[in-house]
C-alpha atoms as a PDB file:
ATOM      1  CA  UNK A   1      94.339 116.560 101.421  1.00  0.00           C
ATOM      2  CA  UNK A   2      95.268 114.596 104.837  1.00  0.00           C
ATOM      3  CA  UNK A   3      96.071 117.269 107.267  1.00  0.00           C
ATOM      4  CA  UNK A   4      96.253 114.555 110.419  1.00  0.00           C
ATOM      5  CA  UNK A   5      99.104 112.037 110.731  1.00  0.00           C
ATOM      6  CA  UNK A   6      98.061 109.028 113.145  1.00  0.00           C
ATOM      7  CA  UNK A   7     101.615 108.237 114.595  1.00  0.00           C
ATOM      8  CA  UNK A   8     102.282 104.947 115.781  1.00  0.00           C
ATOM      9  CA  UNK A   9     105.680 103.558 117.512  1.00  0.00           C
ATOM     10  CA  UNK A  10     106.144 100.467 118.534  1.00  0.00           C
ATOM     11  CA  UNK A  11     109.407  98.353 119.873  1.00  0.00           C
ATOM     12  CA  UNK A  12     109.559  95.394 118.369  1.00  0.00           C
ATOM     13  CA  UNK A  13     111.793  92.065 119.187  1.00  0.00           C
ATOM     14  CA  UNK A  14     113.015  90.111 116.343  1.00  0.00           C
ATOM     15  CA  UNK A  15     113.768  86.683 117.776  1.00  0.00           C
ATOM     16  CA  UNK A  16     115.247  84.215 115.748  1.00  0.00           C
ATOM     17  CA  UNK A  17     115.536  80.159 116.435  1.00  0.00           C
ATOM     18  CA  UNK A  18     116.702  77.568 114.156  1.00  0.00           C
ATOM     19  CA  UNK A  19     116.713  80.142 111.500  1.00  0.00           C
ATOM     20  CA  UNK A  20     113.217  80.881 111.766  1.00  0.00           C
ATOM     21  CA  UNK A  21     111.324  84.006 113.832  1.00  0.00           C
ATOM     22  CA  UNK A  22     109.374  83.603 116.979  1.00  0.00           C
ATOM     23  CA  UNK A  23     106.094  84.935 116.355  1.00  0.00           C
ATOM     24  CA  UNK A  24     102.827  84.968 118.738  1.00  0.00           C
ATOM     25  CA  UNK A  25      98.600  85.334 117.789  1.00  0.00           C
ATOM     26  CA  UNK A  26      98.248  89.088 118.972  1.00  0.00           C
ATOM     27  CA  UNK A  27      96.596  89.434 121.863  1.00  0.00           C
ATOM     28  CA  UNK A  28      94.231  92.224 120.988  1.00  0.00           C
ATOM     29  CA  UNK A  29      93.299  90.823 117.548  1.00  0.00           C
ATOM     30  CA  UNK A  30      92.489  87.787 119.361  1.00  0.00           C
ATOM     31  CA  UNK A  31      90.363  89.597 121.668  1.00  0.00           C
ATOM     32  CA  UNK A  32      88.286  90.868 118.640  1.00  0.00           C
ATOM     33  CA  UNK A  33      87.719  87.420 117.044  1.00  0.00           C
ATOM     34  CA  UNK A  34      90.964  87.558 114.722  1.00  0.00           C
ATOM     35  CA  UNK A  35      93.888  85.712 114.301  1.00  0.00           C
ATOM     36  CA  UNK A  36      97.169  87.067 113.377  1.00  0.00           C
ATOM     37  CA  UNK A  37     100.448  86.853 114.210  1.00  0.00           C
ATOM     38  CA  UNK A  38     102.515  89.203 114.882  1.00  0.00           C
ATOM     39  CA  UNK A  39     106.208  89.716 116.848  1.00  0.00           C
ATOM     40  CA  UNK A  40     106.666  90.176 120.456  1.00  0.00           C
ATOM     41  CA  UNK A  41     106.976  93.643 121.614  1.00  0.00           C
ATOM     42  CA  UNK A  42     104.766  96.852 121.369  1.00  0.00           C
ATOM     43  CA  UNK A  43     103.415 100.228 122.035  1.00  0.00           C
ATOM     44  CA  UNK A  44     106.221 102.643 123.437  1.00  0.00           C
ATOM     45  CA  UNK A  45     105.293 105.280 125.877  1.00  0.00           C
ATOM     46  CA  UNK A  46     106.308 108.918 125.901  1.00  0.00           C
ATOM     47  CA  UNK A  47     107.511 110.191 129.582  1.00  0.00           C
ATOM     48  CA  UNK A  48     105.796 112.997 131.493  1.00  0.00           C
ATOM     49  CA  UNK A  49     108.202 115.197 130.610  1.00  0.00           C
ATOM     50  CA  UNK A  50     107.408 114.833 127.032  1.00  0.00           C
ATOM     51  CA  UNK A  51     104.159 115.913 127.744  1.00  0.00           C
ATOM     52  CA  UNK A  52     104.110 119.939 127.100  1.00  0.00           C
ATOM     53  CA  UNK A  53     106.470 119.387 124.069  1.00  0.00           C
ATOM     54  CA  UNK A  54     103.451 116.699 122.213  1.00  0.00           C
ATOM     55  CA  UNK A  55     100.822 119.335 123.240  1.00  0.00           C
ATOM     56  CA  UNK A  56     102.555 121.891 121.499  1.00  0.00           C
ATOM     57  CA  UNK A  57     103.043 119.661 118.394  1.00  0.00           C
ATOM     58  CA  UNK A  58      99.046 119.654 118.817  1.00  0.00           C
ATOM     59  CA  UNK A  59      99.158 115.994 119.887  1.00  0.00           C
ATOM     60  CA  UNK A  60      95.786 114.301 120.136  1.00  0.00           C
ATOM     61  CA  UNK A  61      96.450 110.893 122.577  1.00  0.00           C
ATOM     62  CA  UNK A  62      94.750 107.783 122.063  1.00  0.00           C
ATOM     63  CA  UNK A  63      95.244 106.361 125.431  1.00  0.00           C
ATOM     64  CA  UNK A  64      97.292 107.950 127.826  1.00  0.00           C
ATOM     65  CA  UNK A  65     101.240 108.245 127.535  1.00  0.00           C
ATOM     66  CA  UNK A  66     100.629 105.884 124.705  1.00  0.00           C
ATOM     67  CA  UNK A  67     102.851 106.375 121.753  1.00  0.00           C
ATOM     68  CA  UNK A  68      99.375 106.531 119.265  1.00  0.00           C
ATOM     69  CA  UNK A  69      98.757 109.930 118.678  1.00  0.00           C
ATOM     70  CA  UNK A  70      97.792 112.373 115.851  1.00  0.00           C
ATOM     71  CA  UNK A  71      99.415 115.152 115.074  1.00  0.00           C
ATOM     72  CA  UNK A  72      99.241 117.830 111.959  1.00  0.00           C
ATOM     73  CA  UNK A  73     101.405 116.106 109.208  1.00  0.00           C
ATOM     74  CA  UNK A  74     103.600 119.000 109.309  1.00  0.00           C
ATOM     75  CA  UNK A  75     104.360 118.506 112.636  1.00  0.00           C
ATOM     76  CA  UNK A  76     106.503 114.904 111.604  1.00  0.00           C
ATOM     77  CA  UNK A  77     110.048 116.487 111.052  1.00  0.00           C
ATOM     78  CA  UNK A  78     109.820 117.766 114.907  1.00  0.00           C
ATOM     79  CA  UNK A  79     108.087 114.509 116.146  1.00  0.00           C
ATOM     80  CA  UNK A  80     110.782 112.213 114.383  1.00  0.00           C
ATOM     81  CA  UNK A  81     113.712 114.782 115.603  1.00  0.00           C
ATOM     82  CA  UNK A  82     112.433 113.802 119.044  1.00  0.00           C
ATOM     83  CA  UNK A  83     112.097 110.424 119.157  1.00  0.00           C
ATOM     84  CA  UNK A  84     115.669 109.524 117.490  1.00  0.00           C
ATOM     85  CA  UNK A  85     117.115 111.335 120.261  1.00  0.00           C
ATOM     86  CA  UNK A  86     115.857 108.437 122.380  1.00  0.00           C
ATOM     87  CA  UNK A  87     114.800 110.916 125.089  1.00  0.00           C
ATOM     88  CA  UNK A  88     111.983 111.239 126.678  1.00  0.00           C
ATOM     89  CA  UNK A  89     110.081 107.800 126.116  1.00  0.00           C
ATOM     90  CA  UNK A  90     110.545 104.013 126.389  1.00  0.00           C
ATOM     91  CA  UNK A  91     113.818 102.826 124.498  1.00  0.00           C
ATOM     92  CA  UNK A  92     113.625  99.538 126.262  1.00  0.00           C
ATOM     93  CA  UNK A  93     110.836  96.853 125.528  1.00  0.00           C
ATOM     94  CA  UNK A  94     111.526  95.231 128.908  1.00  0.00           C
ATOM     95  CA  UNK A  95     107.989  95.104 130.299  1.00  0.00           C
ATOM     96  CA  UNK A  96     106.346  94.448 126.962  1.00  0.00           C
ATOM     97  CA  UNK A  97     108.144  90.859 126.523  1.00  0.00           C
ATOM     98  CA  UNK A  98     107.609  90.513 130.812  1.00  0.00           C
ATOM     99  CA  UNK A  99     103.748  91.341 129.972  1.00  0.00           C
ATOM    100  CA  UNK A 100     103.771  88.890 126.636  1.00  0.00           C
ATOM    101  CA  UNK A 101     105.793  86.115 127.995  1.00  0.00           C
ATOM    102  CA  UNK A 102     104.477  86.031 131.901  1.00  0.00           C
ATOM    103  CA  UNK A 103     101.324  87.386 131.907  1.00  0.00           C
ATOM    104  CA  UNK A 104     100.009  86.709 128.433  1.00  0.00           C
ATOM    105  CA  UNK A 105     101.320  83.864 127.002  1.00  0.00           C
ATOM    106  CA  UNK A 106     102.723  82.456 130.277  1.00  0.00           C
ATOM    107  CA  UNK A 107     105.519  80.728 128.959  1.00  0.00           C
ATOM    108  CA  UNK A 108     107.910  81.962 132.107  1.00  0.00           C
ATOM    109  CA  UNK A 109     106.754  82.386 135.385  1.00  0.00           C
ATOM    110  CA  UNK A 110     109.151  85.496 136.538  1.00  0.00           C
ATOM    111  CA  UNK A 111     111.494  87.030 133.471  1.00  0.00           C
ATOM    112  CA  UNK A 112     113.893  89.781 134.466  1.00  0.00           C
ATOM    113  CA  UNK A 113     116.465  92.027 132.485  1.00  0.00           C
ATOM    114  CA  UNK A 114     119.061  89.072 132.285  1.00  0.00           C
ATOM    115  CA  UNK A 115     116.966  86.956 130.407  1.00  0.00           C
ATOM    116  CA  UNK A 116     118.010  88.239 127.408  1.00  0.00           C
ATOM    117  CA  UNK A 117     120.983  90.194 125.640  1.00  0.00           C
ATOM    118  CA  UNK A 118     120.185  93.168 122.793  1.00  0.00           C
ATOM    119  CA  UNK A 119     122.136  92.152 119.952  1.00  0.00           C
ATOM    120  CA  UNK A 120     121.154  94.890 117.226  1.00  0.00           C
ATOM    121  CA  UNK A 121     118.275  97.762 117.577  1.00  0.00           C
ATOM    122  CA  UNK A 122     117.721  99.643 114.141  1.00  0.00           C
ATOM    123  CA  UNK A 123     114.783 101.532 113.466  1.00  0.00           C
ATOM    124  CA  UNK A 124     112.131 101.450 110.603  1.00  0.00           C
ATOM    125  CA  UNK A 125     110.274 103.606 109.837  1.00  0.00           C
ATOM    126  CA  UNK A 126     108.000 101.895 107.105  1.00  0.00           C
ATOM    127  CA  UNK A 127     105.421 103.868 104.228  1.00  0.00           C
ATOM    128  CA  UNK A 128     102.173 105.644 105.575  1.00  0.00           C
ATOM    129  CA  UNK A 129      99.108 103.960 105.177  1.00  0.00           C
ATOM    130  CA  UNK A 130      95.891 103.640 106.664  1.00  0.00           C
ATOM    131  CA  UNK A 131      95.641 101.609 109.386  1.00  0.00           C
ATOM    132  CA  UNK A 132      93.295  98.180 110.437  1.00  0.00           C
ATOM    133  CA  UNK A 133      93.899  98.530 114.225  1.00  0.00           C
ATOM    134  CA  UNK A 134      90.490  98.287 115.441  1.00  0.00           C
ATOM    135  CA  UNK A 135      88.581 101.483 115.954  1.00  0.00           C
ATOM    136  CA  UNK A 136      91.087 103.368 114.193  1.00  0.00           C
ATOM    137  CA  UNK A 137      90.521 102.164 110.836  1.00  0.00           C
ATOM    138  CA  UNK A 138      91.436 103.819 107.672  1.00  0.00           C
ATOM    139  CA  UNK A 139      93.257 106.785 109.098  1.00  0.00           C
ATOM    140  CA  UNK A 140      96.450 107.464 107.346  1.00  0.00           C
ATOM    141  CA  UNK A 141      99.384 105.975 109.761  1.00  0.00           C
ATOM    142  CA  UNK A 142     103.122 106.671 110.217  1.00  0.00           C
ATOM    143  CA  UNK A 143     104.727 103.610 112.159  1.00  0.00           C
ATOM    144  CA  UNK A 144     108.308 103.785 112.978  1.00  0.00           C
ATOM    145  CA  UNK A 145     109.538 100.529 114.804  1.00  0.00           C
ATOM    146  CA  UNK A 146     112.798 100.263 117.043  1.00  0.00           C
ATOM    147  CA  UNK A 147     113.571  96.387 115.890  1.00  0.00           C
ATOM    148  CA  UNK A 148     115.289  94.723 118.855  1.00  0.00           C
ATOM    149  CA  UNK A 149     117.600  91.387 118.169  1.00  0.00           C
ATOM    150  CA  UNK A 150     116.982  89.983 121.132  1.00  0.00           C
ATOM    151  CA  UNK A 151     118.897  86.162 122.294  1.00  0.00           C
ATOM    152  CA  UNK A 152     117.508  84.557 124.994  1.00  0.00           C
ATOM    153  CA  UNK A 153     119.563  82.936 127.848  1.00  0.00           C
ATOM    154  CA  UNK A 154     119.474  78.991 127.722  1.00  0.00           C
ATOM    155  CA  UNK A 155     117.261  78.458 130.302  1.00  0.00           C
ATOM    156  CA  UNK A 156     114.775  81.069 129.042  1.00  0.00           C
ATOM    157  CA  UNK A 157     114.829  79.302 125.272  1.00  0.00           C
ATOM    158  CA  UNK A 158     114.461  75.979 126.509  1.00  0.00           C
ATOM    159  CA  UNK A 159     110.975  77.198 128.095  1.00  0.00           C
ATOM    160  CA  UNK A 160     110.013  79.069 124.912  1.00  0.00           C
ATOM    161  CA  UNK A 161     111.118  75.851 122.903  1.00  0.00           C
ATOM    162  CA  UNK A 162     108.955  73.725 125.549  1.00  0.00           C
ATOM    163  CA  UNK A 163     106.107  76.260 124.932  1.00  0.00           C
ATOM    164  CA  UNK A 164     106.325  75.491 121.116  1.00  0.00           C
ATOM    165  CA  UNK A 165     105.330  72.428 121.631  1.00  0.00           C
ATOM    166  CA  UNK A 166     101.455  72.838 123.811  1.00  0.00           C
ATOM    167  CA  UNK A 167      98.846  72.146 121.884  1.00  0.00           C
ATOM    168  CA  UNK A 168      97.450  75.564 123.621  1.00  0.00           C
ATOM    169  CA  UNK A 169     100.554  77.640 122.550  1.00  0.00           C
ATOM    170  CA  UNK A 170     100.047  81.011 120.821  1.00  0.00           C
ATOM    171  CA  UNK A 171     103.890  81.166 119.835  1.00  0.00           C
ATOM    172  CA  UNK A 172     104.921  79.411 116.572  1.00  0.00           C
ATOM    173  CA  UNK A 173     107.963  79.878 114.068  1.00  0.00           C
ATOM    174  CA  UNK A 174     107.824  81.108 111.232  1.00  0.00           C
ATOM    175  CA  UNK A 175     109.930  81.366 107.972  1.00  0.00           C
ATOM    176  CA  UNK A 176     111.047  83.860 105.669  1.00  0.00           C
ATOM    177  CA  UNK A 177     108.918  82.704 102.864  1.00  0.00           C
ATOM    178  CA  UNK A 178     105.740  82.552 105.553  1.00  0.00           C
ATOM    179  CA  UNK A 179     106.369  86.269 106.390  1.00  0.00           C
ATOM    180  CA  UNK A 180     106.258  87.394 102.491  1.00  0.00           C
ATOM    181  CA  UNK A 181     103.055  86.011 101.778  1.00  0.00           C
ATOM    182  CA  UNK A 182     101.302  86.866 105.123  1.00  0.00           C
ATOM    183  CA  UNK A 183     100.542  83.328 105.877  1.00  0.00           C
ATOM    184  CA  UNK A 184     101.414  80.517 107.916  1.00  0.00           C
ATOM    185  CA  UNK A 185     101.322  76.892 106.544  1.00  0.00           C
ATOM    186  CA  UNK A 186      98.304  76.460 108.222  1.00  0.00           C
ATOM    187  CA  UNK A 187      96.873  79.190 106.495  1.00  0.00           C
ATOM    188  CA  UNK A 188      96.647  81.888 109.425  1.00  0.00           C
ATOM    189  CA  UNK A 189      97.374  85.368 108.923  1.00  0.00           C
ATOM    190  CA  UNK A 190     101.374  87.027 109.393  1.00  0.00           C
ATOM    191  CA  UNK A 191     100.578  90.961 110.168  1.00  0.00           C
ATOM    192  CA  UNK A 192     102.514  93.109 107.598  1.00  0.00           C
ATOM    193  CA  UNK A 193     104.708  94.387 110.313  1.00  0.00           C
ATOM    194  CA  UNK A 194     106.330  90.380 110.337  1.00  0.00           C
ATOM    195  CA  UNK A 195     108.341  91.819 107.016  1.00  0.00           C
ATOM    196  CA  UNK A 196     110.449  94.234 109.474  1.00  0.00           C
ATOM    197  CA  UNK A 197     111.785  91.018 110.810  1.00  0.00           C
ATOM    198  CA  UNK A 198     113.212  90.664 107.474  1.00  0.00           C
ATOM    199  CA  UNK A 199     115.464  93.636 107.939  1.00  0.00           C
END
């Protein structure tokens, strides 16, 4: 019997043009020989002030105020009480798509909080399963994704559009069909958390 939950949350933007999603090769895959691609966004952080209530959950931290963390699996009622309340952690993915799109992926040179509207945020909070993110393999892993309908501001898609285009782009688009079975046309790999686009 599992008596650790690996807890993993994640904001993720779902960012549709021409009917298709804007995907990108994930940075740390990439770093570890693998490509896969996967939507903008990521890890959230919990706030200092979250801090003594995660310790007493008997939170074990994976890198700082990350929001990757063990906890005893009957600890996952009071975890997910918490972070629906939206308190106490990231509930913006602001600086994930500034990191992606500027310092990544440099497909803007500057990006502030205008260049996009929120259209939708739900929440998923998909089946546990062990996980593939490297040096964590195999340990049974809750996700729960905020998914963020994001719309860019004209001048902001045009550059994304223009990126599209670079034979050295990361981005692509990619269709429903692509996203169910995990593949591009080109034959490289859609990670399974693509199918919350879907939603």
């Amino acid at each position: 019997m599992v008596d650790q939950l690996r807890v993993s949350a994640a904001g993720l933007a779902k960012i549709i043009l021409d009917d298709q999603f804007l995907v990108v090769l994930n940075y740390e895959r990439l770093q570890h020989g693998l490509k896969v691609y996967t939507p903008f966004g990521g890890g959230l952080k919990f706030y200092d002030s979250a801090q003594v209530f995660l310790n007493n959950l008997g939170a074990q931290y994976e890198n700082g105020n990350d929001l990757r963390l063990s906890i005893p699996v009957e600890k996952w009622d009071l975890f997910q009480e918490w972070f629906y309340r939206r308190e106490n952690r990231d509930v913006s993915i602001y600086q994930e798509l500034k990191e992606e799109f500027v310092d990544e992926e440099k497909v803007f040179s500057e990006m502030t909080k205008k260049a996009y509207s929120l259209e939708k945020l739900i929440t998923v909070e998909p089946p546990r399963v062990p996980t593939d993110r490297p040096g964590y393999e195999g340990l049974l892993t809750q996700r729960i994704f905020e998914m963020h309908t994001i719309i860019f501001a004209p001048d902001y898609e045009a550059m994304i559009r223009k990126s599209l285009t670079l034979d050295e782009t990361r981005l692509t688009l990619v269709d429903r069909a692509e996203i169910q079975t995990g593949y591009t046309k080109l034959g490289i790999n859609i990670g399974p958390n693509c199918l919350y686009l879907l939603s």
